[in-house]
PDB file of N, CA and C in Angstrom:
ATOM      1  N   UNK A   1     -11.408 -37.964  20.979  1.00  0.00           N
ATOM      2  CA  UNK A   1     -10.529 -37.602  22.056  1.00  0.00           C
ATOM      3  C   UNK A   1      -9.884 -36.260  21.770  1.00  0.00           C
ATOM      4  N   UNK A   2      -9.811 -35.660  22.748  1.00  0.00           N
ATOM      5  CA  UNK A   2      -8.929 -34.274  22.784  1.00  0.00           C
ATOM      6  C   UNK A   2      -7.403 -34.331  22.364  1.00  0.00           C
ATOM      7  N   UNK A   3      -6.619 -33.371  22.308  1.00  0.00           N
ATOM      8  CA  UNK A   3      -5.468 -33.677  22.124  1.00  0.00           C
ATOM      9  C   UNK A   3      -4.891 -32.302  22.314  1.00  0.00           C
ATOM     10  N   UNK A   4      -3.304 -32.242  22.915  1.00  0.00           N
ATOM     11  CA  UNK A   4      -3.030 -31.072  23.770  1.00  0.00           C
ATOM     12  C   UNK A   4      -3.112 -29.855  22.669  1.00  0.00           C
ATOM     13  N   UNK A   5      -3.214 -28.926  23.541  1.00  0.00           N
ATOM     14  CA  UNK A   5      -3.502 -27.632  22.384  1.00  0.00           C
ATOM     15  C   UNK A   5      -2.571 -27.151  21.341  1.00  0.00           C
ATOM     16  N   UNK A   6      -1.992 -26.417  20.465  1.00  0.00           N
ATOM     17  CA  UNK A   6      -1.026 -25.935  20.093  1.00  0.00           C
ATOM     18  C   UNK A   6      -0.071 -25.250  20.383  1.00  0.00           C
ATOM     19  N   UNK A   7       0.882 -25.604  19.516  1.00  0.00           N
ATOM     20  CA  UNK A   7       2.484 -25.102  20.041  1.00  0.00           C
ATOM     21  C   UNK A   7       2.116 -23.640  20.431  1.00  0.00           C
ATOM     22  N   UNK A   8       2.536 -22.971  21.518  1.00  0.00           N
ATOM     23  CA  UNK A   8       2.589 -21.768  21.882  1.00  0.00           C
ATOM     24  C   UNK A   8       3.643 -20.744  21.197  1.00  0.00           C
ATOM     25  N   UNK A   9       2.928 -19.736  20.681  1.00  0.00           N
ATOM     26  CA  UNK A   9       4.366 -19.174  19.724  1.00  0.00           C
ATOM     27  C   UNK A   9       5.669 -18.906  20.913  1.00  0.00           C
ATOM     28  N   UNK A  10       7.100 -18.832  20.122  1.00  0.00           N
ATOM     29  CA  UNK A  10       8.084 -19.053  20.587  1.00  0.00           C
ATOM     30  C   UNK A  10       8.893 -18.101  20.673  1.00  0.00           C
ATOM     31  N   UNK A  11       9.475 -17.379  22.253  1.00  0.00           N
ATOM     32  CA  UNK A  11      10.127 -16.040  21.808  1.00  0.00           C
ATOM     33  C   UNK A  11      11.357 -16.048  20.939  1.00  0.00           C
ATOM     34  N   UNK A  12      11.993 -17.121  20.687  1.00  0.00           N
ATOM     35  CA  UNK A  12      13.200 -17.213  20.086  1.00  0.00           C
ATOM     36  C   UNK A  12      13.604 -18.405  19.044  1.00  0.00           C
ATOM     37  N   UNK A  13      14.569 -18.856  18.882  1.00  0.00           N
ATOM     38  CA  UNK A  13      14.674 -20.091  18.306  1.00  0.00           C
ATOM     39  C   UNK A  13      14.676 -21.171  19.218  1.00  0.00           C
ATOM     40  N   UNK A  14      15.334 -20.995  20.650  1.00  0.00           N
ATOM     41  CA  UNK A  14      15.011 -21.939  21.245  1.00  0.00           C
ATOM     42  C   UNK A  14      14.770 -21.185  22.890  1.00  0.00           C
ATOM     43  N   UNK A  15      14.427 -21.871  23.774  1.00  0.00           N
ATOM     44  CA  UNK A  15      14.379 -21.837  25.295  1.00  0.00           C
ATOM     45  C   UNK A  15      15.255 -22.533  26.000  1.00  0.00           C
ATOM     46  N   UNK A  16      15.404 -21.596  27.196  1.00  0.00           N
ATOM     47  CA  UNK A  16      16.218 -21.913  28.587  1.00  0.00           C
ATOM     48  C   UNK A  16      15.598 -22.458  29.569  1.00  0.00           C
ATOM     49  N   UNK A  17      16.073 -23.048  30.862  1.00  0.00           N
ATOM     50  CA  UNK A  17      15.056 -23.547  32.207  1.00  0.00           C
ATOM     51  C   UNK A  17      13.855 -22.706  32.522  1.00  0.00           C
ATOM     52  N   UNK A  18      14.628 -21.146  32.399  1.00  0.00           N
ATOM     53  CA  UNK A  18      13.902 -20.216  32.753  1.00  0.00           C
ATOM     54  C   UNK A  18      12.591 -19.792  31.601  1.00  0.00           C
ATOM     55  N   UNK A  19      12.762 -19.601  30.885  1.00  0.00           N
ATOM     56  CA  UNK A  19      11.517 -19.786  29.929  1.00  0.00           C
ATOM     57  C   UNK A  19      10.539 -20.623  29.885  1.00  0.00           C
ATOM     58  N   UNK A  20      11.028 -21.887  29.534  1.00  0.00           N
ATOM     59  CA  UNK A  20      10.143 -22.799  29.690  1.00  0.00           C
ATOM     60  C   UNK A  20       9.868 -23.480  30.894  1.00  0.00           C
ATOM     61  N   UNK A  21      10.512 -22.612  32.236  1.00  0.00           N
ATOM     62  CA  UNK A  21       9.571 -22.996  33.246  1.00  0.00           C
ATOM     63  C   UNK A  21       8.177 -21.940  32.980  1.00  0.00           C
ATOM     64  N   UNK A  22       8.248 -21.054  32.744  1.00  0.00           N
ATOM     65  CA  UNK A  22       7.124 -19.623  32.273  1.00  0.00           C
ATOM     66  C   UNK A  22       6.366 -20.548  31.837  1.00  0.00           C
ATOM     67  N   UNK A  23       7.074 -20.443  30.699  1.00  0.00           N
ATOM     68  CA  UNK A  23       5.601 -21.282  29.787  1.00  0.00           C
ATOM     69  C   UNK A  23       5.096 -22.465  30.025  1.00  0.00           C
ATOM     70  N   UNK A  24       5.850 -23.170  30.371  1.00  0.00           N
ATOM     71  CA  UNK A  24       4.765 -24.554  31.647  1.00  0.00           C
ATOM     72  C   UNK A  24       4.292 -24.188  32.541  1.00  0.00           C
ATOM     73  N   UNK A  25       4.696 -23.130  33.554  1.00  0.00           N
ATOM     74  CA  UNK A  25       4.045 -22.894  34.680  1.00  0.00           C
ATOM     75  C   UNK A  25       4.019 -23.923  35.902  1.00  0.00           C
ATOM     76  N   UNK A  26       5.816 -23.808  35.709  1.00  0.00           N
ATOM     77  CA  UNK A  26       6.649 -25.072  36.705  1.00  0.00           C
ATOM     78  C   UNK A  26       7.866 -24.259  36.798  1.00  0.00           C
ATOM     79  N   UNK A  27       8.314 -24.563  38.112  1.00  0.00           N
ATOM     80  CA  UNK A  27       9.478 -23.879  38.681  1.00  0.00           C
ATOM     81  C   UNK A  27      10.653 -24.571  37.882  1.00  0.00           C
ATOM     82  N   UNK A  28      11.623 -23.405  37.669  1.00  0.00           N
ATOM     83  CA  UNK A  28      12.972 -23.625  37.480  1.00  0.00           C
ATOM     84  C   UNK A  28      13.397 -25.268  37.786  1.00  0.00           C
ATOM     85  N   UNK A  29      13.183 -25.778  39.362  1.00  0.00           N
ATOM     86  CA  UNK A  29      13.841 -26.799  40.119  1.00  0.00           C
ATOM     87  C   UNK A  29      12.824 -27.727  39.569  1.00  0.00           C
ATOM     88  N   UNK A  30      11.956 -27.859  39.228  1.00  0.00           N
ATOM     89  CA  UNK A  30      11.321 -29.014  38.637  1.00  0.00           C
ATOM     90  C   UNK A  30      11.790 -29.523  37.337  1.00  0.00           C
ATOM     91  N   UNK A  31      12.031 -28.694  36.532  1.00  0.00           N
ATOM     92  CA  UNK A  31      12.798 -28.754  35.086  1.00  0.00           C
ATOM     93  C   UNK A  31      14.068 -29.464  35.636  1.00  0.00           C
ATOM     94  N   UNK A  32      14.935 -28.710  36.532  1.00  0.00           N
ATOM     95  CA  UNK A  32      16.181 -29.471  36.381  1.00  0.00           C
ATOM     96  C   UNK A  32      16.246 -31.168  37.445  1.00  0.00           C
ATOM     97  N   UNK A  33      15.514 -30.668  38.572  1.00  0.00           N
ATOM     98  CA  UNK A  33      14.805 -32.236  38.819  1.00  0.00           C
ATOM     99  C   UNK A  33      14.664 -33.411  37.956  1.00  0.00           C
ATOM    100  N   UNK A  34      13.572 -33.068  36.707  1.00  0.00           N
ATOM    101  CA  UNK A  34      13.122 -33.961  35.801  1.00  0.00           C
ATOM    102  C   UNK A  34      14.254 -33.828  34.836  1.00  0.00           C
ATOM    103  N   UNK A  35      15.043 -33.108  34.171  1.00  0.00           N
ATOM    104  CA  UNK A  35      15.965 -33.013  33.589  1.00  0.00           C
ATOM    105  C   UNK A  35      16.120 -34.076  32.190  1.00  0.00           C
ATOM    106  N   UNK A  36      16.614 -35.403  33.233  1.00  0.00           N
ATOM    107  CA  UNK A  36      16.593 -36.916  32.609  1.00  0.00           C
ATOM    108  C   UNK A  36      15.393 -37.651  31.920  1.00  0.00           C
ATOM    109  N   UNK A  37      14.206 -36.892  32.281  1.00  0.00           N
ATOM    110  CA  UNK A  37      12.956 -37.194  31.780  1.00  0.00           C
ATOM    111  C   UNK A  37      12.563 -36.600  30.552  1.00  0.00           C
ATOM    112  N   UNK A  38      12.816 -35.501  30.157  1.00  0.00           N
ATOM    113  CA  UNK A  38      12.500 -34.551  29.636  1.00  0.00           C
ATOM    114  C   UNK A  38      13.345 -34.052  28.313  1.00  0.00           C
ATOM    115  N   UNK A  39      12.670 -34.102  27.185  1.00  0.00           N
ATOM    116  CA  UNK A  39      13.588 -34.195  25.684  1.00  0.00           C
ATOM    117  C   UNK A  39      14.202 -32.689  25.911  1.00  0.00           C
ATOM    118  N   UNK A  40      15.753 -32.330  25.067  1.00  0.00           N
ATOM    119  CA  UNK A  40      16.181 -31.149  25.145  1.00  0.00           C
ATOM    120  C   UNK A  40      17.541 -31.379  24.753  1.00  0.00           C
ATOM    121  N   UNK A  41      18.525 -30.466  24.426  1.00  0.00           N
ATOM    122  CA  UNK A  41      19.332 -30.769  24.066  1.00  0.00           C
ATOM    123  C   UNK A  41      20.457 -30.044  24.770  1.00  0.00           C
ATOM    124  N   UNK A  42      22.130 -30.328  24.617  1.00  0.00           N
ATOM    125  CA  UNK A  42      22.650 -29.899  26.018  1.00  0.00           C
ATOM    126  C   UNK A  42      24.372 -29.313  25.005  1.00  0.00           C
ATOM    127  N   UNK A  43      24.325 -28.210  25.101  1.00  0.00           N
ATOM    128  CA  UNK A  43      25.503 -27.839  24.486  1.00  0.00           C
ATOM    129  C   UNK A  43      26.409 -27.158  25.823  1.00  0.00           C
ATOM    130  N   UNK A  44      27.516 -28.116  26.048  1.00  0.00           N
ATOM    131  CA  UNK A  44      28.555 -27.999  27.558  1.00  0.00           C
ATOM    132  C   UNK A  44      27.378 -27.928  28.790  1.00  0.00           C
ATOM    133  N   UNK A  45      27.374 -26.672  29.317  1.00  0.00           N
ATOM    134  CA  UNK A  45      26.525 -26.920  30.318  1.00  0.00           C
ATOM    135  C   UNK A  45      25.058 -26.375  29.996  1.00  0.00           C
ATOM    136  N   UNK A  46      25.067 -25.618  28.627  1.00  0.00           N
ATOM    137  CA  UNK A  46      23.749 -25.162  28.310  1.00  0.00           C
ATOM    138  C   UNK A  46      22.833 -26.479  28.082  1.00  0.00           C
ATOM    139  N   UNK A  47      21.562 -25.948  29.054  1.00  0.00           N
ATOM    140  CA  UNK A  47      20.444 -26.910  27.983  1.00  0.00           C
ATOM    141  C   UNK A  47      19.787 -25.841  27.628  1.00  0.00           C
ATOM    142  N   UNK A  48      19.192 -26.838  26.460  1.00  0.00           N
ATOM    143  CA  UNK A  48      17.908 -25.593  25.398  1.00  0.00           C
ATOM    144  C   UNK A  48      16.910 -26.242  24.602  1.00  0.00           C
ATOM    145  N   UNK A  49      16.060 -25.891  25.137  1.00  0.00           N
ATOM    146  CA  UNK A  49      14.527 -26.620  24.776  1.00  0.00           C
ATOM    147  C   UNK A  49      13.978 -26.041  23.458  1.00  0.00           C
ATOM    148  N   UNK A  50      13.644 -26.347  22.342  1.00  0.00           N
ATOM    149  CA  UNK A  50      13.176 -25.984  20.602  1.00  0.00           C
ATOM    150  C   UNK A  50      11.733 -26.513  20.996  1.00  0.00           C
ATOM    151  N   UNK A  51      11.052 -25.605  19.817  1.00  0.00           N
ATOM    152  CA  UNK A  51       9.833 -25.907  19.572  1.00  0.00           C
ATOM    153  C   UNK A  51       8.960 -27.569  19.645  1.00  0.00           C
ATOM    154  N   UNK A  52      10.392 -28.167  18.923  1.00  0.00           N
ATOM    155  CA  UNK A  52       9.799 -29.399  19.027  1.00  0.00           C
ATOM    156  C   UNK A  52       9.908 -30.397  20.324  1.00  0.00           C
ATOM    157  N   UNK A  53      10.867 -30.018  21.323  1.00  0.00           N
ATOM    158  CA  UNK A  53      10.698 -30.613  22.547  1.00  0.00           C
ATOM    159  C   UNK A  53       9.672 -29.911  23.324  1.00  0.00           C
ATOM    160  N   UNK A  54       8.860 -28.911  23.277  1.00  0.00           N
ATOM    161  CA  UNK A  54       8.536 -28.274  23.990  1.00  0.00           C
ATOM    162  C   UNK A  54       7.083 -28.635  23.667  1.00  0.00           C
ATOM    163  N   UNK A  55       6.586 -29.390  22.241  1.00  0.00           N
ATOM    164  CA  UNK A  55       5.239 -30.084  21.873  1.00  0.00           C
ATOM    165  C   UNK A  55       5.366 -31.355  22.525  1.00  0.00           C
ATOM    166  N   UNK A  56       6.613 -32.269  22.555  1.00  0.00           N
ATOM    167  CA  UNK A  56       6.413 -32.841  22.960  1.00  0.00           C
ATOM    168  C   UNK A  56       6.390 -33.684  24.755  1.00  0.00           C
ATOM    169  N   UNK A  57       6.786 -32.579  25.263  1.00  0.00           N
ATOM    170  CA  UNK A  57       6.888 -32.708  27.134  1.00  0.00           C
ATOM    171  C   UNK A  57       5.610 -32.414  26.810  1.00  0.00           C
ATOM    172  N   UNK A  58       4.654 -31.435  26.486  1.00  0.00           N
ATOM    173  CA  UNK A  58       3.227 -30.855  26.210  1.00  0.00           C
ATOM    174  C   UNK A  58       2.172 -32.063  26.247  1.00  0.00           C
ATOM    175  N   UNK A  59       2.803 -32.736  24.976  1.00  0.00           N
ATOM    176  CA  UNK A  59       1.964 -34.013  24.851  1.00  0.00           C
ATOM    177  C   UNK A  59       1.943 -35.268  25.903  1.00  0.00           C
ATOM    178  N   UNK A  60       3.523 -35.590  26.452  1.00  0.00           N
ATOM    179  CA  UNK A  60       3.662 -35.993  27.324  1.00  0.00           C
ATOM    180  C   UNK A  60       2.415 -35.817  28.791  1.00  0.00           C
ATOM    181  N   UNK A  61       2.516 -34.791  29.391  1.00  0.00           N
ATOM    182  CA  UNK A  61       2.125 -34.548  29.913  1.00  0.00           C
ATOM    183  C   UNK A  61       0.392 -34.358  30.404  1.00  0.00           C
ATOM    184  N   UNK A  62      -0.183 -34.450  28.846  1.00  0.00           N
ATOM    185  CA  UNK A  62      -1.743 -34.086  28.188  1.00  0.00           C
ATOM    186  C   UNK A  62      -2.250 -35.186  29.306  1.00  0.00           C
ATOM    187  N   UNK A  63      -3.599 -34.732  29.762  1.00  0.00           N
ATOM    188  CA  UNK A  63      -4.304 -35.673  30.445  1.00  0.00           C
ATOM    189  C   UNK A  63      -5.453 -35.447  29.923  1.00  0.00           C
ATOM    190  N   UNK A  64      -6.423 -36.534  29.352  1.00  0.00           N
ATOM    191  CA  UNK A  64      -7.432 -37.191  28.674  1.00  0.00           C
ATOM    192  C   UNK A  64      -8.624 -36.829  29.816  1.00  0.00           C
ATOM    193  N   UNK A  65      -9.709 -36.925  30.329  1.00  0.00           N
ATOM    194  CA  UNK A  65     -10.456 -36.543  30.886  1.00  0.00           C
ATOM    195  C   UNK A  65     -11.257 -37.722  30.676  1.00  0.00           C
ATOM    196  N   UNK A  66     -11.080 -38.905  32.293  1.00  0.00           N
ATOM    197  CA  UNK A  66     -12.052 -39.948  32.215  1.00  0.00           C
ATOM    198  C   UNK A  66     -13.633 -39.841  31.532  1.00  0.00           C
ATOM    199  N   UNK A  67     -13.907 -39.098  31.818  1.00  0.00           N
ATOM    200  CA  UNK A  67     -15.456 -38.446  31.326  1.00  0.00           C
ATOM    201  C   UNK A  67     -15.611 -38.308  29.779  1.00  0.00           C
ATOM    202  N   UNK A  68     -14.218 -38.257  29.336  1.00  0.00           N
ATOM    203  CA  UNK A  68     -14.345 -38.261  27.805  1.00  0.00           C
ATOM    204  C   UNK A  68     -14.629 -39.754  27.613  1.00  0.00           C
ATOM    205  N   UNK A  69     -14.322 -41.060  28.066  1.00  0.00           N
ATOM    206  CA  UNK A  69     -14.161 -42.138  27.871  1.00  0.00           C
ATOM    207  C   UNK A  69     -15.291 -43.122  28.042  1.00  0.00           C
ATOM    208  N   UNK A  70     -15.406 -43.989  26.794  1.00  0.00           N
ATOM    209  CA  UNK A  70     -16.626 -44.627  27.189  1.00  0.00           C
ATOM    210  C   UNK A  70     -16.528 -45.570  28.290  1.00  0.00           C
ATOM    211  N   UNK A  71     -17.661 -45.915  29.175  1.00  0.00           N
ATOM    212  CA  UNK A  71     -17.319 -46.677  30.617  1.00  0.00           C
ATOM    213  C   UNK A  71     -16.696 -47.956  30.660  1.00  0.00           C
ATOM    214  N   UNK A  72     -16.732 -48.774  29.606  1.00  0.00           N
ATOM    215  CA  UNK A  72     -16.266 -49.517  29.655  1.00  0.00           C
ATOM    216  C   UNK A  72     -14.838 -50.140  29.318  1.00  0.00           C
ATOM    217  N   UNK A  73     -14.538 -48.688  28.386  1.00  0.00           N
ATOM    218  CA  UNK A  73     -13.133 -48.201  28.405  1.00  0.00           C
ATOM    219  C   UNK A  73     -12.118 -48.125  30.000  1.00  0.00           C
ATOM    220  N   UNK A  74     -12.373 -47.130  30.536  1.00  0.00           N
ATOM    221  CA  UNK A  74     -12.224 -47.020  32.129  1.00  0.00           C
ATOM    222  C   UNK A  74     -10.912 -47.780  33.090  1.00  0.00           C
ATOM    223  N   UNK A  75     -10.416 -47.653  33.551  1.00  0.00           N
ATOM    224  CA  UNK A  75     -10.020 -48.251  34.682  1.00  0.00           C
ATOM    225  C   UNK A  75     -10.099 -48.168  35.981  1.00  0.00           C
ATOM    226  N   UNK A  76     -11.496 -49.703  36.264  1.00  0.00           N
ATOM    227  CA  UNK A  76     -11.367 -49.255  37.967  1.00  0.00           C
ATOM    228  C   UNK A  76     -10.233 -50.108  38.865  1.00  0.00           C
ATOM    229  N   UNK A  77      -9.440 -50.347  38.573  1.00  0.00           N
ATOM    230  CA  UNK A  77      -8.843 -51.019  39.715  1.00  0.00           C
ATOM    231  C   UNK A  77      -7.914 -49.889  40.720  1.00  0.00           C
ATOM    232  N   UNK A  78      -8.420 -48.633  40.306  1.00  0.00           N
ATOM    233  CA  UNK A  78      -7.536 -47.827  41.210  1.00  0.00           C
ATOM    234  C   UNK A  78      -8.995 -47.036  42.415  1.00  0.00           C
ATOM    235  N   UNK A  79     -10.241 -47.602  42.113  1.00  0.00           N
ATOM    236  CA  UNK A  79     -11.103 -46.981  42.883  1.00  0.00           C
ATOM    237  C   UNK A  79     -10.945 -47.848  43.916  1.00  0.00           C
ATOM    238  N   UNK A  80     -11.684 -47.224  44.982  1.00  0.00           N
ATOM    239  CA  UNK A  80     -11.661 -47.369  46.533  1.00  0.00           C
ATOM    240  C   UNK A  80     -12.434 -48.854  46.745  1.00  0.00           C
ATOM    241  N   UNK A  81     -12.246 -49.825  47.367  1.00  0.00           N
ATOM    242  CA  UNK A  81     -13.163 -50.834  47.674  1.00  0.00           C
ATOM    243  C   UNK A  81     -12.975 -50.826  48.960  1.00  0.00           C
ATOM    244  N   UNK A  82     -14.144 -51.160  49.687  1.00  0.00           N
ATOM    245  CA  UNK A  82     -13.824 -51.659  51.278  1.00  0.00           C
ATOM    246  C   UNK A  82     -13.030 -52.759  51.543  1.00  0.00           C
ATOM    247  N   UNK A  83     -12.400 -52.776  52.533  1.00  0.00           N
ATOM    248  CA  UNK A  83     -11.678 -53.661  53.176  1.00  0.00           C
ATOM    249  C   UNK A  83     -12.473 -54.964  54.197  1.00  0.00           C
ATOM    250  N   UNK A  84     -12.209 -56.117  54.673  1.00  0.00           N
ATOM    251  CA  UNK A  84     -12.782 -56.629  55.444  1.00  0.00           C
ATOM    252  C   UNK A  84     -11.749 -56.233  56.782  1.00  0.00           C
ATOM    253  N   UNK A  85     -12.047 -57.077  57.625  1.00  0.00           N
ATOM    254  CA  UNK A  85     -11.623 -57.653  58.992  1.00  0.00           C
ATOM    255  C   UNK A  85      -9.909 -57.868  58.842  1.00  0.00           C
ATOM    256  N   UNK A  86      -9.806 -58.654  58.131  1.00  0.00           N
ATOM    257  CA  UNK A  86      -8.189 -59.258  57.593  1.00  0.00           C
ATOM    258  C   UNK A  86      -7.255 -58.020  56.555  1.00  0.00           C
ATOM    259  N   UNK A  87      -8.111 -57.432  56.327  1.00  0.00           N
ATOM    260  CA  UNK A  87      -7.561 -56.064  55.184  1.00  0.00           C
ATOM    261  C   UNK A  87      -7.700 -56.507  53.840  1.00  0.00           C
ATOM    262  N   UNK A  88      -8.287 -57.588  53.255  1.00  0.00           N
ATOM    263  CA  UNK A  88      -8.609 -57.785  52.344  1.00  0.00           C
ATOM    264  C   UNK A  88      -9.610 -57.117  51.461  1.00  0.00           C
ATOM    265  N   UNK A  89      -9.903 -56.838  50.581  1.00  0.00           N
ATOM    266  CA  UNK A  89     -11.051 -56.743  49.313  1.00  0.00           C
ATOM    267  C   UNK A  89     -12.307 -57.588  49.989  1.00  0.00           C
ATOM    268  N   UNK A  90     -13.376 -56.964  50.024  1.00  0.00           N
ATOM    269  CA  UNK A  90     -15.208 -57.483  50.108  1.00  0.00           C
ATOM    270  C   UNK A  90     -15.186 -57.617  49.425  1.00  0.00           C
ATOM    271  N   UNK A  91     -15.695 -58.446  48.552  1.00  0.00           N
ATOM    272  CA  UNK A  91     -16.042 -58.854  46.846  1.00  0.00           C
ATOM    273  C   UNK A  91     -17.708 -58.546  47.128  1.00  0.00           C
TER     274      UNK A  91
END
């Protein structure tokens, strides 16, 4: 399995909304949106994101590539099945 790439070097000791929206390549308002989701640390009203929160929203975020996975690994219960008459599942 893959695994997310490496820490991106860091302009400083730590990051602001504004930075590490850059370097995610996510708006300002999504950061403070997710806020509560998202590791970081909060001095009065500053927050400031370090190297090590910033591997780990990274990792968080990593998506695996079904195709990497053997098939029987898989999950289909999110693929499409037809419906009948009643809206039920055709088996």
């Amino acid at each position: 399995m893959s695994s997310p790439s490496p820490v991106v070097p860091f302009p400083g000791p730590y990051l602001t909304y504004g930075g590490l929206a850059e370097l995610l390549g996510v708006t300002e308002s999504w950061l403070r949106r997710h806020i509560k989701e998202l590791p970081h640390e909060k001095y009065g009203r500053e927050i400031r994101f370090f190297p090590e929160h910033v591997a780990a929203i990274r990792a968080r975020f990593f998506v695996t590539p079904v195709a990497d996975l053997p098939r029987n690994a898989r999950d289909d219960r999110g693929a499409l099945v037809p419906l009948g008459a009643r809206g039920r599942a055709v088996a």
